[in-house]
C-alpha atoms as a PDB file:
ATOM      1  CA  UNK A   1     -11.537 101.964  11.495  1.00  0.00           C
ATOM      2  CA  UNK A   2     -10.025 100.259   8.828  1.00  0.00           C
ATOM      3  CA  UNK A   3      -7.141  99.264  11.161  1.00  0.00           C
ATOM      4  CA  UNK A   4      -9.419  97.655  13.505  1.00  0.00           C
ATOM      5  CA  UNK A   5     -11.376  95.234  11.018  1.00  0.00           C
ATOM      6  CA  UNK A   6      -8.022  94.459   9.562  1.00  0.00           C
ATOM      7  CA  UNK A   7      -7.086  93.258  13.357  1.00  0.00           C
ATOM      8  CA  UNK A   8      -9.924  91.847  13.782  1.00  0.00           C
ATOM      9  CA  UNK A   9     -10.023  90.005  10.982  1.00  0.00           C
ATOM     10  CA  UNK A  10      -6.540  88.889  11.409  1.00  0.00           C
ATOM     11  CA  UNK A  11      -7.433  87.363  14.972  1.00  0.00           C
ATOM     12  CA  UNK A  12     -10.490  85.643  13.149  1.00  0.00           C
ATOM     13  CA  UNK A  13      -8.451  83.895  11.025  1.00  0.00           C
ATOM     14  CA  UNK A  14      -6.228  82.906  13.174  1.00  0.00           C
ATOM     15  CA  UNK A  15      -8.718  81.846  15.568  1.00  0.00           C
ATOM     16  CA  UNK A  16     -10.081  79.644  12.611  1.00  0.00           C
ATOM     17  CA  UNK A  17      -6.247  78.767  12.148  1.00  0.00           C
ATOM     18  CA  UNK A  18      -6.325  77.394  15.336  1.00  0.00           C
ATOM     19  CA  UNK A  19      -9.754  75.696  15.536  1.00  0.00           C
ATOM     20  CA  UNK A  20      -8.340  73.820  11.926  1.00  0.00           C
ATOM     21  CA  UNK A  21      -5.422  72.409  13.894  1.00  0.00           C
ATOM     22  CA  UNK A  22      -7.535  71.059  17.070  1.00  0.00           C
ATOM     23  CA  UNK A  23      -9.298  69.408  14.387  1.00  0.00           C
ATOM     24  CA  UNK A  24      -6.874  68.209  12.364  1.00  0.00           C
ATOM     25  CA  UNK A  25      -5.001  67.115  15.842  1.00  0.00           C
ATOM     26  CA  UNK A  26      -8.295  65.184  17.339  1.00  0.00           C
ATOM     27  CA  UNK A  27      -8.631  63.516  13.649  1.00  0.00           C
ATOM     28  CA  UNK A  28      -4.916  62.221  13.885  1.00  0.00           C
ATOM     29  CA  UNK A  29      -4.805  61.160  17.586  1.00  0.00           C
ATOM     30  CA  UNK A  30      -8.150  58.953  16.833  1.00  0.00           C
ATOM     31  CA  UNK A  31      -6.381  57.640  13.637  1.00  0.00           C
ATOM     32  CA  UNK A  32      -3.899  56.378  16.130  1.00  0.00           C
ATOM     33  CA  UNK A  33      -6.060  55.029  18.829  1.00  0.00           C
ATOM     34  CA  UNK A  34      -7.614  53.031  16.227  1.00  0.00           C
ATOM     35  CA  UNK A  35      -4.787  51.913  14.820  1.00  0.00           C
ATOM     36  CA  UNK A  36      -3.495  51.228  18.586  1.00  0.00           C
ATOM     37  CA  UNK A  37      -6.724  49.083  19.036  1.00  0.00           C
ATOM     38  CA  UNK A  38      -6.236  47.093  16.144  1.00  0.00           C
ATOM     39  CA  UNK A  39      -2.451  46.518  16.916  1.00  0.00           C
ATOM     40  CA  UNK A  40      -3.562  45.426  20.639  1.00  0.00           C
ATOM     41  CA  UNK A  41      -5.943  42.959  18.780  1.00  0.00           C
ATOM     42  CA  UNK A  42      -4.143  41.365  16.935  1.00  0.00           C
ATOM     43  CA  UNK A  43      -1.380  40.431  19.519  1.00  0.00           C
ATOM     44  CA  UNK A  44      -0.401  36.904  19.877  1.00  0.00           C
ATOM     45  CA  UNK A  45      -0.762  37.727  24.011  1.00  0.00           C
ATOM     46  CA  UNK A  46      -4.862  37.764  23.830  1.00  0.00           C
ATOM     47  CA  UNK A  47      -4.602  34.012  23.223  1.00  0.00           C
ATOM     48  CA  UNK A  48      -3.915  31.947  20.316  1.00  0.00           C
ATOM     49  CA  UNK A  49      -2.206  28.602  19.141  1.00  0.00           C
ATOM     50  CA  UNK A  50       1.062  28.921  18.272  1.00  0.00           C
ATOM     51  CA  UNK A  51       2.672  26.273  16.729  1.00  0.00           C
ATOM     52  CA  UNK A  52       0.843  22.764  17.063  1.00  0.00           C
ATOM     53  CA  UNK A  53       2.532  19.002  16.445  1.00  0.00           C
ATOM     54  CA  UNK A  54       1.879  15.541  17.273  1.00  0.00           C
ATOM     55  CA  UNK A  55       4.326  13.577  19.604  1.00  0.00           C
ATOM     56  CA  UNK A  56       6.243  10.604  17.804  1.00  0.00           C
ATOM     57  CA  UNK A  57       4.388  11.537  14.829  1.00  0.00           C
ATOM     58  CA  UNK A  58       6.428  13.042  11.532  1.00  0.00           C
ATOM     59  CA  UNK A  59       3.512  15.285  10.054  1.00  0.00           C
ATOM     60  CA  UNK A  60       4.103  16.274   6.195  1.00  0.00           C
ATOM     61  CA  UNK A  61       2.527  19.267   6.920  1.00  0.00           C
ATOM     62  CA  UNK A  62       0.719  21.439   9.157  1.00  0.00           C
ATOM     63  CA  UNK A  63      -1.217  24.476   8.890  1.00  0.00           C
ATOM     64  CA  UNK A  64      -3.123  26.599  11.158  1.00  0.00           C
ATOM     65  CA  UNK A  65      -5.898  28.900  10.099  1.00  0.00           C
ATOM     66  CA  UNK A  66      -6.813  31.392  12.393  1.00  0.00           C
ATOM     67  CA  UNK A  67      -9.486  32.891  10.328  1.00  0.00           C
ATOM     68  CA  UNK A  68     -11.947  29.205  10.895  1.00  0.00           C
ATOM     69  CA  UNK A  69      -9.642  28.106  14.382  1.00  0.00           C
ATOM     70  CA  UNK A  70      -9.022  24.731  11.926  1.00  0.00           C
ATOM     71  CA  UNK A  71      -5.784  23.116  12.266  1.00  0.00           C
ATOM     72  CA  UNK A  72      -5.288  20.791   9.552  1.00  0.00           C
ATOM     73  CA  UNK A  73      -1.949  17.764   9.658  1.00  0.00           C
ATOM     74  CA  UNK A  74      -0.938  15.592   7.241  1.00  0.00           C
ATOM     75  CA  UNK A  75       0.778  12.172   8.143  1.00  0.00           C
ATOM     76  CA  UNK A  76       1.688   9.681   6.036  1.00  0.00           C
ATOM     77  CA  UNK A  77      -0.460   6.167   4.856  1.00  0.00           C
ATOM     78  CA  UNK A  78      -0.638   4.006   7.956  1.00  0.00           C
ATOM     79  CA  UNK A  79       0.222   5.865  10.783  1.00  0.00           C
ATOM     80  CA  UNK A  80      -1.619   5.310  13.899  1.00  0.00           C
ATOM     81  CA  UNK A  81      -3.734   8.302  15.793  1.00  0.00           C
ATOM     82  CA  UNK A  82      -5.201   7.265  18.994  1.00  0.00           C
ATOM     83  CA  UNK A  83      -3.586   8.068  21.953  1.00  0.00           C
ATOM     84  CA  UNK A  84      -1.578  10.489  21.043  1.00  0.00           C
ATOM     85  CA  UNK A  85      -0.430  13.689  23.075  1.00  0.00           C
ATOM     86  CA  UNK A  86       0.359  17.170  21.198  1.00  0.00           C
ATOM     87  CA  UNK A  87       3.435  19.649  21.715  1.00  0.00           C
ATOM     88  CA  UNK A  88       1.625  23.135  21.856  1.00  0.00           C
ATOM     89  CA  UNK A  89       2.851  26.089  22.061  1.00  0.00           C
ATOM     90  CA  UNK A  90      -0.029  29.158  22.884  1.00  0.00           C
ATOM     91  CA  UNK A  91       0.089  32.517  23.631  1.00  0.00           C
ATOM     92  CA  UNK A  92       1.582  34.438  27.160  1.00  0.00           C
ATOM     93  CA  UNK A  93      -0.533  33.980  29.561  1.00  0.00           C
ATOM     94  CA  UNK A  94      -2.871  32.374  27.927  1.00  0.00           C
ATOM     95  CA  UNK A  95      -4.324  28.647  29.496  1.00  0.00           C
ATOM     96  CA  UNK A  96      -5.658  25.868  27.083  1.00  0.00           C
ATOM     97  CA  UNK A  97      -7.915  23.328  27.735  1.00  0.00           C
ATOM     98  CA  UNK A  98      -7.281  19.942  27.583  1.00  0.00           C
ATOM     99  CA  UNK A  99      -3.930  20.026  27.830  1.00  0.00           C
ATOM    100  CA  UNK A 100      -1.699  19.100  25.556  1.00  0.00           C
ATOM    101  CA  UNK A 101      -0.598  16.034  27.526  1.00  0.00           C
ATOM    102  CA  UNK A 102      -3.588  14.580  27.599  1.00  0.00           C
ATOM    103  CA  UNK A 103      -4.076  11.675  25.010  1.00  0.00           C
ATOM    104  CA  UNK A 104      -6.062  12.211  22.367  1.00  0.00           C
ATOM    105  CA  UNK A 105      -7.651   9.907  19.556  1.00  0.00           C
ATOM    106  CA  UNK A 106      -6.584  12.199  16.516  1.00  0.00           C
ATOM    107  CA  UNK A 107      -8.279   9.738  13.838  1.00  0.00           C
ATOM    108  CA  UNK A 108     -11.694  12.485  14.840  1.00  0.00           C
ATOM    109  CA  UNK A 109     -11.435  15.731  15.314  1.00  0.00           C
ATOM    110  CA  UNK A 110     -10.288  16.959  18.862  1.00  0.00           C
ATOM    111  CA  UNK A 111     -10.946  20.045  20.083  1.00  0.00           C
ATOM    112  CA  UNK A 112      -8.748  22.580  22.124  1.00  0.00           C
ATOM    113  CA  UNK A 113     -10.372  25.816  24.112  1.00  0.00           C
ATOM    114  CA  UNK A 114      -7.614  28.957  24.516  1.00  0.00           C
ATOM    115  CA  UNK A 115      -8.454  31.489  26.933  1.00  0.00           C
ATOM    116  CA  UNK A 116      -6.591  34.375  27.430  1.00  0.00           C
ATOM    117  CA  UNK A 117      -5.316  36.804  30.110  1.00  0.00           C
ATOM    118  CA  UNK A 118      -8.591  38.798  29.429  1.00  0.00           C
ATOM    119  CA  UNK A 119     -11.397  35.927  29.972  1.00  0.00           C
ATOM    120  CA  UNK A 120     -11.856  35.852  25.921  1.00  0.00           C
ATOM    121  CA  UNK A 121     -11.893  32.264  24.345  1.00  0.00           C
ATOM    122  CA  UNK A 122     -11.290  30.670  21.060  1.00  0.00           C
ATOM    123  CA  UNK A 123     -11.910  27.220  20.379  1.00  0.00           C
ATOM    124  CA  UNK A 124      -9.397  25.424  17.694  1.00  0.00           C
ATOM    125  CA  UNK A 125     -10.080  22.060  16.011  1.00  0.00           C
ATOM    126  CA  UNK A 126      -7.763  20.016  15.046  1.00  0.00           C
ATOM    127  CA  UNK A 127      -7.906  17.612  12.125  1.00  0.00           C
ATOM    128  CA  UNK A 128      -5.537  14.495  10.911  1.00  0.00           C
ATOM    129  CA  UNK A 129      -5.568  13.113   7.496  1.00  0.00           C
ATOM    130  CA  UNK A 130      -3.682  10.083   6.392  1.00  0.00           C
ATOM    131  CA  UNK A 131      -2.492   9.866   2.824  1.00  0.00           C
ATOM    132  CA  UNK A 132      -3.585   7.811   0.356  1.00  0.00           C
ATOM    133  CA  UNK A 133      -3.048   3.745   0.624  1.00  0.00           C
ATOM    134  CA  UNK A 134      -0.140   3.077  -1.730  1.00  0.00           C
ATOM    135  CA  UNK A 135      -0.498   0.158  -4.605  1.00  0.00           C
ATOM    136  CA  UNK A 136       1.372  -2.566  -4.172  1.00  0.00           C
ATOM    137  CA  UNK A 137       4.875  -2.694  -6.059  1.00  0.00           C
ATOM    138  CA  UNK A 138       5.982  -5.918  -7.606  1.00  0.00           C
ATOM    139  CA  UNK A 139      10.483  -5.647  -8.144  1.00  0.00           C
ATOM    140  CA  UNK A 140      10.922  -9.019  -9.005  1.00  0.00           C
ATOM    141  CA  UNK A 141      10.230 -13.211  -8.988  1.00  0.00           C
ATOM    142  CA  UNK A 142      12.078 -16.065  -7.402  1.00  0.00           C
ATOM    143  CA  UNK A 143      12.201 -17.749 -10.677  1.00  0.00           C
ATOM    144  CA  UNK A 144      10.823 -16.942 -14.357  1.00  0.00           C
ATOM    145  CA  UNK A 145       9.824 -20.195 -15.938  1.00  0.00           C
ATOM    146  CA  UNK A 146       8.400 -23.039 -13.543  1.00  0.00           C
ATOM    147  CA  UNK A 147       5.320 -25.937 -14.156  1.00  0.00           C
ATOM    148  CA  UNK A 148       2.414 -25.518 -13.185  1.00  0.00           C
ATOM    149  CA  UNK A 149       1.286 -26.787  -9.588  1.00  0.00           C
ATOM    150  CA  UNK A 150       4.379 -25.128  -8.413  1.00  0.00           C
ATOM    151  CA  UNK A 151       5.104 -21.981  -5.906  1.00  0.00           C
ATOM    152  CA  UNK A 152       6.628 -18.925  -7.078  1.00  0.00           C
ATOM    153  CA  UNK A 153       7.275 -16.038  -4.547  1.00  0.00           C
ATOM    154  CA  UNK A 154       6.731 -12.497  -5.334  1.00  0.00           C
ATOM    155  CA  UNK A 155       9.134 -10.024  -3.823  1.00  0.00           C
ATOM    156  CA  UNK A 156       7.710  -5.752  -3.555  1.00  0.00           C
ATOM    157  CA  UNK A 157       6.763  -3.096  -1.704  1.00  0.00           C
ATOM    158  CA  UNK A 158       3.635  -2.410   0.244  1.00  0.00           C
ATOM    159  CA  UNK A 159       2.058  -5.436   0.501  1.00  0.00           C
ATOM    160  CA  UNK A 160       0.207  -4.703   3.308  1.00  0.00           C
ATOM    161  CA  UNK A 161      -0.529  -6.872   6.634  1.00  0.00           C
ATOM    162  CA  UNK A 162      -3.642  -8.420   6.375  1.00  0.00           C
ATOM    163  CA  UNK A 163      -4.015 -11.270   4.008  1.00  0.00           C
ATOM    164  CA  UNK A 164      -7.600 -11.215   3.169  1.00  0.00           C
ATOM    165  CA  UNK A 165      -6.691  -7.995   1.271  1.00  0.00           C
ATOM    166  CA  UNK A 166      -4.713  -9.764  -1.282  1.00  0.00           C
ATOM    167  CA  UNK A 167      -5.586 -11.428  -4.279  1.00  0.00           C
ATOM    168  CA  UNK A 168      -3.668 -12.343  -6.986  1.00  0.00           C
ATOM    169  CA  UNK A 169      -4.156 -13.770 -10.699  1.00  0.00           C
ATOM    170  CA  UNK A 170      -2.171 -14.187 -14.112  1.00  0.00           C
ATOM    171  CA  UNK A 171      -2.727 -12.400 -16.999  1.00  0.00           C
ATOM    172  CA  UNK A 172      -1.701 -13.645 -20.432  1.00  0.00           C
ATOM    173  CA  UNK A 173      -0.772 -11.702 -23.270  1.00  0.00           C
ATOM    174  CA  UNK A 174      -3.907 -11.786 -25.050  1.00  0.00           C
ATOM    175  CA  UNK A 175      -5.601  -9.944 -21.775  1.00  0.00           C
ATOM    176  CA  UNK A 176      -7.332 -12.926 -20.320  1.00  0.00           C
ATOM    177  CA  UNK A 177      -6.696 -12.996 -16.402  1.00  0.00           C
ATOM    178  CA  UNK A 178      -7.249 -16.399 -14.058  1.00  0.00           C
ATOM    179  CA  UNK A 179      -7.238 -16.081 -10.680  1.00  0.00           C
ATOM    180  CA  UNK A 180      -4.974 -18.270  -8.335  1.00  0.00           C
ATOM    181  CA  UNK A 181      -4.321 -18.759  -4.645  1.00  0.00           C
ATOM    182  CA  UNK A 182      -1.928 -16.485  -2.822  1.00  0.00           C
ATOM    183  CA  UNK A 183      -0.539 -16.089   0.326  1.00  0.00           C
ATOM    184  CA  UNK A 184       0.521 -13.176   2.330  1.00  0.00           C
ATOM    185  CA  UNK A 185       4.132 -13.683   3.901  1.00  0.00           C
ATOM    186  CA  UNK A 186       4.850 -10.136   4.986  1.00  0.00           C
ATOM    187  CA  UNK A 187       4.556  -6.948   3.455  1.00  0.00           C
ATOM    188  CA  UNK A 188       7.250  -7.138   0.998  1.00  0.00           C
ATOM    189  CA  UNK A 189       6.693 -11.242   0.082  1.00  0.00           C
ATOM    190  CA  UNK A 190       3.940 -13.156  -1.309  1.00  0.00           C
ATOM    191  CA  UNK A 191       3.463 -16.696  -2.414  1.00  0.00           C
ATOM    192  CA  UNK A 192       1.522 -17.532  -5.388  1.00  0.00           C
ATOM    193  CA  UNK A 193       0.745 -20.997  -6.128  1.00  0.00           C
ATOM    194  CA  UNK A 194       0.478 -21.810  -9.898  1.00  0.00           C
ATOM    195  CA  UNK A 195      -2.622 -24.210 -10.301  1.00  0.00           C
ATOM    196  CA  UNK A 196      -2.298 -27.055 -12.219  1.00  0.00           C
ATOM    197  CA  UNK A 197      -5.171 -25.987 -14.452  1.00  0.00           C
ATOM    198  CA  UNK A 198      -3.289 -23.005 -16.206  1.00  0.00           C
ATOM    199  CA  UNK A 199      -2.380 -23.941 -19.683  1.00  0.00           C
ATOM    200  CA  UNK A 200       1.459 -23.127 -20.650  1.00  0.00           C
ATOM    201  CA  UNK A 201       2.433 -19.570 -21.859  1.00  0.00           C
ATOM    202  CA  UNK A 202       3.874 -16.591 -20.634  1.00  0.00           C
ATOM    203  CA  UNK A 203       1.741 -14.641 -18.095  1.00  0.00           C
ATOM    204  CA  UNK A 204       2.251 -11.151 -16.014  1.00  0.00           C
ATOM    205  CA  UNK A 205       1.465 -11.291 -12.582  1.00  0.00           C
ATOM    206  CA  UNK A 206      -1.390  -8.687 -11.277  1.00  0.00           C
ATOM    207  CA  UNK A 207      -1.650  -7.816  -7.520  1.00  0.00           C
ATOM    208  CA  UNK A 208      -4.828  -6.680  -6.016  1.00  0.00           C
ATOM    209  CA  UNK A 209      -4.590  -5.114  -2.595  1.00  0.00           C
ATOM    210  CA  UNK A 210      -7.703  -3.046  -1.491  1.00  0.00           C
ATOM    211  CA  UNK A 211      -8.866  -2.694  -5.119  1.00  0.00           C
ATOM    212  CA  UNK A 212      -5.310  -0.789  -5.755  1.00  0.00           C
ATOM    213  CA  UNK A 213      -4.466  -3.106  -8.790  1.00  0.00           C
ATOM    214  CA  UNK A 214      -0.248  -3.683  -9.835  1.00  0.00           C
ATOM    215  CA  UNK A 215       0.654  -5.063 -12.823  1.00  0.00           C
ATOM    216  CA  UNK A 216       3.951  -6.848 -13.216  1.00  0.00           C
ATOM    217  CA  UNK A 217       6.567  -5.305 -15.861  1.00  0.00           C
ATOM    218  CA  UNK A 218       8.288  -8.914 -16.709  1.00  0.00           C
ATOM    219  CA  UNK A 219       6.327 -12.564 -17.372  1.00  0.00           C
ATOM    220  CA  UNK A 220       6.632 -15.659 -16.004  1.00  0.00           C
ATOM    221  CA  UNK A 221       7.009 -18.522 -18.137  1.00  0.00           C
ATOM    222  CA  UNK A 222       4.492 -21.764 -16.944  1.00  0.00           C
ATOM    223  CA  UNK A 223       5.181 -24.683 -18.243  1.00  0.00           C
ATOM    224  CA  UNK A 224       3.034 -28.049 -18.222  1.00  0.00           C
ATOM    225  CA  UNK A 225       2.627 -29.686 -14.543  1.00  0.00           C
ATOM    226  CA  UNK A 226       5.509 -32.814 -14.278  1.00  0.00           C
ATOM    227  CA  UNK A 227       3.635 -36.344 -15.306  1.00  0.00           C
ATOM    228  CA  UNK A 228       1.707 -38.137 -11.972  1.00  0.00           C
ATOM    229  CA  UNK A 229       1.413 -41.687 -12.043  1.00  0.00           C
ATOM    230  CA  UNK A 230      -2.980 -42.380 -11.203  1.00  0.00           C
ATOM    231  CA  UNK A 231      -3.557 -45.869 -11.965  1.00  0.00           C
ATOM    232  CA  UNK A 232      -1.627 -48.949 -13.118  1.00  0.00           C
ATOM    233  CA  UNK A 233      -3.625 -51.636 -15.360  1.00  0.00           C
ATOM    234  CA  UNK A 234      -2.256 -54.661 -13.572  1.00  0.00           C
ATOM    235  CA  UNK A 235       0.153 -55.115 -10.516  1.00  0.00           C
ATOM    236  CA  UNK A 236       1.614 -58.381 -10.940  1.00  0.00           C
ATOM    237  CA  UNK A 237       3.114 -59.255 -14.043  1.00  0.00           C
ATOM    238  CA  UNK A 238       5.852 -61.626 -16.001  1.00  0.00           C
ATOM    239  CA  UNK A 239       9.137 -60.675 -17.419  1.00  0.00           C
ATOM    240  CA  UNK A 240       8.042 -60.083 -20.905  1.00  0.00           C
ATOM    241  CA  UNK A 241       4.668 -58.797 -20.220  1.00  0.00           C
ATOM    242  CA  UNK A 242       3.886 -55.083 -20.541  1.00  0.00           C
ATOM    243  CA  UNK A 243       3.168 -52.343 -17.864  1.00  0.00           C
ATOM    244  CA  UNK A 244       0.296 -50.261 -18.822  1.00  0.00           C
ATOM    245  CA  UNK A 245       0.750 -46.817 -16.965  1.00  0.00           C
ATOM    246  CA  UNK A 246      -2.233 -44.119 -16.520  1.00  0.00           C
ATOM    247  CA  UNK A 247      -1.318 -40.948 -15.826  1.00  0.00           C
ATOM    248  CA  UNK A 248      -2.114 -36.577 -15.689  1.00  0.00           C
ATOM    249  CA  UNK A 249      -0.501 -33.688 -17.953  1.00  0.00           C
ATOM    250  CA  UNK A 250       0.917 -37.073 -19.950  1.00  0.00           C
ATOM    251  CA  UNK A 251       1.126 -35.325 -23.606  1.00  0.00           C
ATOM    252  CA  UNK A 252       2.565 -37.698 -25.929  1.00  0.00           C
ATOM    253  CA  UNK A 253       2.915 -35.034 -28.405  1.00  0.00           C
ATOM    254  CA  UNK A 254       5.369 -33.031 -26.340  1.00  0.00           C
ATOM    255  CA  UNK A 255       7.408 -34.718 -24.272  1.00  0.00           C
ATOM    256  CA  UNK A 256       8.850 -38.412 -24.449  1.00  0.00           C
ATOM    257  CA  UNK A 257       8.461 -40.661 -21.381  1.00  0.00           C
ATOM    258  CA  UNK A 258      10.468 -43.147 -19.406  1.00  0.00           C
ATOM    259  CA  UNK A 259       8.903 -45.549 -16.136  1.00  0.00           C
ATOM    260  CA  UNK A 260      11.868 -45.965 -13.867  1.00  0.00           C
ATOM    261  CA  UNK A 261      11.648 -48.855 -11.221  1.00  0.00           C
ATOM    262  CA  UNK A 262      13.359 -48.782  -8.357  1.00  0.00           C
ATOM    263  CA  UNK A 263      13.419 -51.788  -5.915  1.00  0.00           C
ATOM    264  CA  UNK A 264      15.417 -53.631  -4.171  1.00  0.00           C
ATOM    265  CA  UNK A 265      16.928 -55.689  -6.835  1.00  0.00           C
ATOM    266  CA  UNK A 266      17.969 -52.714  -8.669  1.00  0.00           C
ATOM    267  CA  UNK A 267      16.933 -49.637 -10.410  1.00  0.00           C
ATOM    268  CA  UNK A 268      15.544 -49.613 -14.239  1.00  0.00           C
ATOM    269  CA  UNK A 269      14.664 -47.286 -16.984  1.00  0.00           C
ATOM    270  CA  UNK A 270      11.780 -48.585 -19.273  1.00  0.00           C
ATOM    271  CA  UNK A 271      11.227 -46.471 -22.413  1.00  0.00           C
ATOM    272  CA  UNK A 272       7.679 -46.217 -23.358  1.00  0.00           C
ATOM    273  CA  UNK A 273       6.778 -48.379 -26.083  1.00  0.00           C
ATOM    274  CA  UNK A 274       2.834 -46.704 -26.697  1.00  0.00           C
ATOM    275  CA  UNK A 275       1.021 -43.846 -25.481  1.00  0.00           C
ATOM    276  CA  UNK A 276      -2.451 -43.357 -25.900  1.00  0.00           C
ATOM    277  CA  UNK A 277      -5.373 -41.522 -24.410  1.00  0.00           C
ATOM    278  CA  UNK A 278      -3.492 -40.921 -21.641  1.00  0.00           C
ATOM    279  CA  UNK A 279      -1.777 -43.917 -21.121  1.00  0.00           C
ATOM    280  CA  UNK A 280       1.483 -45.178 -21.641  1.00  0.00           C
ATOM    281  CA  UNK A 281       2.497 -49.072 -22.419  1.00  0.00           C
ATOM    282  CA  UNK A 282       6.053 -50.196 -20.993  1.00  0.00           C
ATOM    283  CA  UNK A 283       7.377 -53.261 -21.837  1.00  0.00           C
ATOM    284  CA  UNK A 284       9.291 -55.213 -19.238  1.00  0.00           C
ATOM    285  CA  UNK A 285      12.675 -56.949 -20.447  1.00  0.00           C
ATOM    286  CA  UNK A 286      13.985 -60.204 -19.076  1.00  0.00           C
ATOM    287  CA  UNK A 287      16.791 -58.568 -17.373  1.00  0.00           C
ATOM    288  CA  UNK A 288      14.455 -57.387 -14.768  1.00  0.00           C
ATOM    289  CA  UNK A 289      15.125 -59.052 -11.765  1.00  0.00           C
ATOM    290  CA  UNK A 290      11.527 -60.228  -9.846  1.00  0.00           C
ATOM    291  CA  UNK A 291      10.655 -58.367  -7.016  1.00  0.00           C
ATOM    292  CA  UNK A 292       8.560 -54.983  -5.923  1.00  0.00           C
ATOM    293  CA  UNK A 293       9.453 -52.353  -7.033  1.00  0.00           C
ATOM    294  CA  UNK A 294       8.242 -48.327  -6.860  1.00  0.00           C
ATOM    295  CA  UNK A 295       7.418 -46.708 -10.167  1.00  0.00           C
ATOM    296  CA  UNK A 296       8.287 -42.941 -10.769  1.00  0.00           C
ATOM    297  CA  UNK A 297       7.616 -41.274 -14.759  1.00  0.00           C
ATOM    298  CA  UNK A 298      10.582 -39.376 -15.916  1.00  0.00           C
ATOM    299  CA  UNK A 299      10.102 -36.530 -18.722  1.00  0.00           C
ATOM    300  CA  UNK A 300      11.819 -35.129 -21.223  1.00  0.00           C
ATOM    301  CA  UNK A 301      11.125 -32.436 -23.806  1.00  0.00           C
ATOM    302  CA  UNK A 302      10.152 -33.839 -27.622  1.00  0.00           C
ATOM    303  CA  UNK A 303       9.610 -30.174 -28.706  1.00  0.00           C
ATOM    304  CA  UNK A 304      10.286 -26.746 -27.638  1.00  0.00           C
ATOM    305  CA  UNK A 305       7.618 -25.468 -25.410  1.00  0.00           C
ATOM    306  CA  UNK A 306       7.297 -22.887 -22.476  1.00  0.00           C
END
């Protein structure tokens, strides 16, 4: 008797041997058909995007984000999105709607539909940003000192194309600014004129484009506008007599002044004899010849100045 429960309990146990094993064998094949599932999920084949670019567009980056069906390019400042087509490259037997040929207006969003070999769908969106507008970049001047009520051209970087966005003004050392007319010539030129209203003294050029503000590095040096005749007090006078001269930016103080006549009896050079409120008195010598004759002021520096 004891032989038999001994038997019998050895068949038990291995019944319960067995019975551990079928369970420990239906645990690790569904372990597997899970993991099987997930691996057949997960499979580029079901449908996906690929890789994604833009034709004749260099992108600085691109990223796609399978988690939100977003993908997100970056081109640089300026570059121009409508009608453009997209290389795409999706999944086996997958389709995608539109097609990649098809142009597109990438400054939106555009959407693309995937469907794969088993009727499932995902929808990706696709979204361009431009970088940032750059600032203007001001390398250098076609001259450093000239008078005021003359050009001066600004040579740079990123100008721009539309002239409306640029403004320019001068900016003295003390901080005060004074805006003056400028002119767009292309995007790495721009003409400034210097109005004849700007006091002399060194000045820094500032470049507004878009509200992106540039600063000059160096100064330009303006310098009093050259003397205009306006008026003259009398137009027919005797040898002997003097010529009474009005004129603007006429600053005794400064500068020392000569009338020159030309005409056709000769050119002369008559050194001013009074200046005063604007005005400057020539007197006209003996030698001159009579005849008509076409008055010009000449300049010259009394002191140093800008």
């Amino acid at each position: 008797m004891k032989i038999t429960l001994l038997s019998a309990q050895f068949r038990l146990s291995t019944a319960n041997c067995l019975a551990t094993v079928n369970r420990c064998s239906c645990f690790i094949l569904l372990i597997l058909l899970v993991l099987s599932c997930k691996e057949k999920e997960s499979l580029p084949g079901n449908g996906h995007i690929l890789s994604f670019a833009l034709q004749t567009v260099t992108a600085t980056s691109i990223n796609i984000d399978e988690s939100t069906g977003r993908i997100q390019i970056a081109v640089a400042y300026g570059t121009v999105l409508n009608a453009l087509s997209a290389d795409i490259q999706i999944s086996p037997s997958a389709t995608i709607v539109p097609s990649g040929s098809v142009l597109q207006d990438f400054s939106r969003p555009v959407s693309y539909t995937v469907t794969a070999a088993n009727g499932s769908k995902k929808v990706y969106t696709v979204m361009v940003s431009s970088a940032q507008q750059p600032a203007a970049q001001i390398l250098g001047f076609s001259k450093e000192s000239l008078r005021a009520g003359e050009t001066l051209l600004i040579s740079g970087k990123d100008f721009g194309s539309f002239g409306l966005a640029i403004n320019a003004m001068l900016k003295n050392v003390q901080g005060q600014e004074f805006a003056i007319p400028s002119e767009l010539i292309d995007s790495s030129h721009v003409r400034l004129t210097i109005p004849v209203s700007i006091d002399p003294a060194a000045y820094f050029v500032k470049i507004i484009k878009n509200k992106l503000e540039t600063v000059s590095t160096q100064t330009i040096m303006v310098r009093i506008p050259a003397p205009e005749i306006t008026a003259v007090k009398v137009h027919n006078i005797l040898q002997g007599d003097s010529l009474v001269v009005a004129g603007s930016y006429i600053v005794p103080a400064l500068h020392v002044y000569q009338l020159i006549l030309v005409g056709e009896q000769g050119t002369y050079s008559l050194p001013s004899a009074a200046a005063q409120n604007g005005k400057l008195s020539f007197a006209v010598g003996t030698d001159i010849k009579a005849g008509l004759y076409t008055a010009s002021l000449l300049q010259y520096v009394r002191v140093s100045h800008w």
